[in-house]
Structure formats: C-alpha cells, structure tokens
Protein backbone atom coordinates (compact mmCIF):
# COMPACT_ATOMS: atom_id res chain seq x y z
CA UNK A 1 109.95 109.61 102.36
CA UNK A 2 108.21 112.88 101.56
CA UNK A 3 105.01 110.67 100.73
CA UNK A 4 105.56 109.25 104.62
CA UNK A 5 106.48 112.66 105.88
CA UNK A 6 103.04 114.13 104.21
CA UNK A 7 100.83 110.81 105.73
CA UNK A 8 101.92 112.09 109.11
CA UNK A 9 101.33 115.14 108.92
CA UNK A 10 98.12 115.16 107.69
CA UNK A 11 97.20 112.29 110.31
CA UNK A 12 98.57 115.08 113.06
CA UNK A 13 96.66 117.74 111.42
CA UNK A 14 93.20 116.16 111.04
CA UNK A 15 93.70 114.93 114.97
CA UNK A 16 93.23 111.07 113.77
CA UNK A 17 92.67 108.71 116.75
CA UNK A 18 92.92 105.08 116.59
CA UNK A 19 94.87 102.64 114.69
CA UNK A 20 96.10 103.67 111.06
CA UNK A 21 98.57 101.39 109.08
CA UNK A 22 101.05 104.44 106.41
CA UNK A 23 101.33 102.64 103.68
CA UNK A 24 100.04 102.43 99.95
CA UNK A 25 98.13 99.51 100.03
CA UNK A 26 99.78 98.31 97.27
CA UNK A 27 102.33 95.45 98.05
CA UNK A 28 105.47 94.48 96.41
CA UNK A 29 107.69 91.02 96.93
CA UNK A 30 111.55 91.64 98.09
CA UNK A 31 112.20 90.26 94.37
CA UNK A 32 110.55 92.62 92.46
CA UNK A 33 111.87 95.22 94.60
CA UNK A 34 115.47 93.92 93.61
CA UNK A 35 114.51 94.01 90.42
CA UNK A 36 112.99 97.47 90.20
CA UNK A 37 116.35 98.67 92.05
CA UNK A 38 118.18 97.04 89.98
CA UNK A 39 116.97 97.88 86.46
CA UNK A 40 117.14 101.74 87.88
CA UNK A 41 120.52 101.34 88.40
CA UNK A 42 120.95 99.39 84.92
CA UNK A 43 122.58 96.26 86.62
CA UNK A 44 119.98 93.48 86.00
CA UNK A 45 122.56 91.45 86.82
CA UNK A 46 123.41 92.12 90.30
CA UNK A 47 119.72 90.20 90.84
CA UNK A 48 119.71 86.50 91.48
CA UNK A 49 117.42 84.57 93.78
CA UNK A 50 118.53 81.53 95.93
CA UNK A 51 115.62 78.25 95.89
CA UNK A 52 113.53 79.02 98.28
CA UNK A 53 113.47 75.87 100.94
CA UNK A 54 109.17 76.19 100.72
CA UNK A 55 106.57 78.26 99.75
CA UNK A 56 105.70 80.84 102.16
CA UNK A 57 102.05 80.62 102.95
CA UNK A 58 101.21 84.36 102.73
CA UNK A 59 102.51 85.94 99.61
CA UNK A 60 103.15 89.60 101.17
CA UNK A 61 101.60 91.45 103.61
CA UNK A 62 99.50 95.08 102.40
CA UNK A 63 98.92 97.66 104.68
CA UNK A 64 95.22 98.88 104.71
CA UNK A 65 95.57 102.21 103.73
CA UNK A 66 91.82 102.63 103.45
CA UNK A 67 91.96 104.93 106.79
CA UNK A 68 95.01 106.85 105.47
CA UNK A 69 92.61 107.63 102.34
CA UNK A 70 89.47 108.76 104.13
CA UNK A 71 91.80 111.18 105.76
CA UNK A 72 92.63 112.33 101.97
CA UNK A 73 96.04 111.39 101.82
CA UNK A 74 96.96 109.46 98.55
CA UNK A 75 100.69 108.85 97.55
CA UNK A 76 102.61 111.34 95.29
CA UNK A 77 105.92 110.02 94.11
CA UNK A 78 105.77 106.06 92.36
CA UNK A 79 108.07 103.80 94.02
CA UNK A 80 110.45 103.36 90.59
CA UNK A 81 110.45 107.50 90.98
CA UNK A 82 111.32 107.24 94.49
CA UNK A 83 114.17 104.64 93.97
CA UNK A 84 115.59 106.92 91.09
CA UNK A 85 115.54 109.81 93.29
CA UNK A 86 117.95 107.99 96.02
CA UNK A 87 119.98 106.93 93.57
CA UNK A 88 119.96 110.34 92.31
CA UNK A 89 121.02 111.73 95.38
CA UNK A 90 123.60 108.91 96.54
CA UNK A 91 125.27 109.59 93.41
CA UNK A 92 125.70 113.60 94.03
C-alpha cells in the first residue's frame, strides 16, 4: 500500500493530467499469487487449483506503468515483502 500511497502522491504533486494506470507493470496469475501467499505463510498446502473448464484467452492483464515511470515513480517494497509484511501485522 505505501508503494500505492507514494504513486498518488507523486501523480498529485507533479499535477499529472490524463489517463495513468498505478500499477507495476509486472503481472502475476491468481495461482502464483496463492502460491506466493502461501509459501509466506509456510502452508503450501492450503493451495490447490480446480480444472479449469477452458483456457482463458488472455493470460493476465498488466497495467502500463510506463506513465507512472516518466513521472519517476518506481515501486519500493517486492510483492513477497509486501505479503510478509501483512502477515506480519495480522499476526501482532
């Protein structure tokens, strides 16, 4: 969230107009996201996938952060450090 919270800030500060997609760029399937969770909570079992009735045509949708960047915002915290820091704080 603090990598979101920064992305708007800095879009308020530099006055952007227009369109501008906050987001990495980088994308990530709902599995792998399980599994990342998951593995950061040391349950690789709690993961299991149901068959899929057909292949989605697009794979995942990516932001295009490339107007984010020529702002100069970039992304600070990973997404595994991110998920360990929720978990961190759900715990406490």
């Amino acid at each position: 969230i603090r990598d979101l919270a920064d992305a708007l800030l800095l879009v308020t500060e530099r006055r952007f107009h227009g369109c501008i997609n906050l987001g990495t760029g980088a994308g990530i399937t709902v599995r792998a996201l399980a599994q990342m969770l998951a593995g950061a909570l040391d349950r690789m079992g709690l993961v299991t996938e149901a068959p899929s009735p057909e292949r989605d045509p697009f794979d995942f949708v990516v932001a295009d952060a490339s107007r984010l960047r020529s702002i100069g915002w970039h992304p600070r915290v990973s997404l595994s450090e991110g998920l360990r820091e929720l978990i961190g704080s759900l715990r406490a």
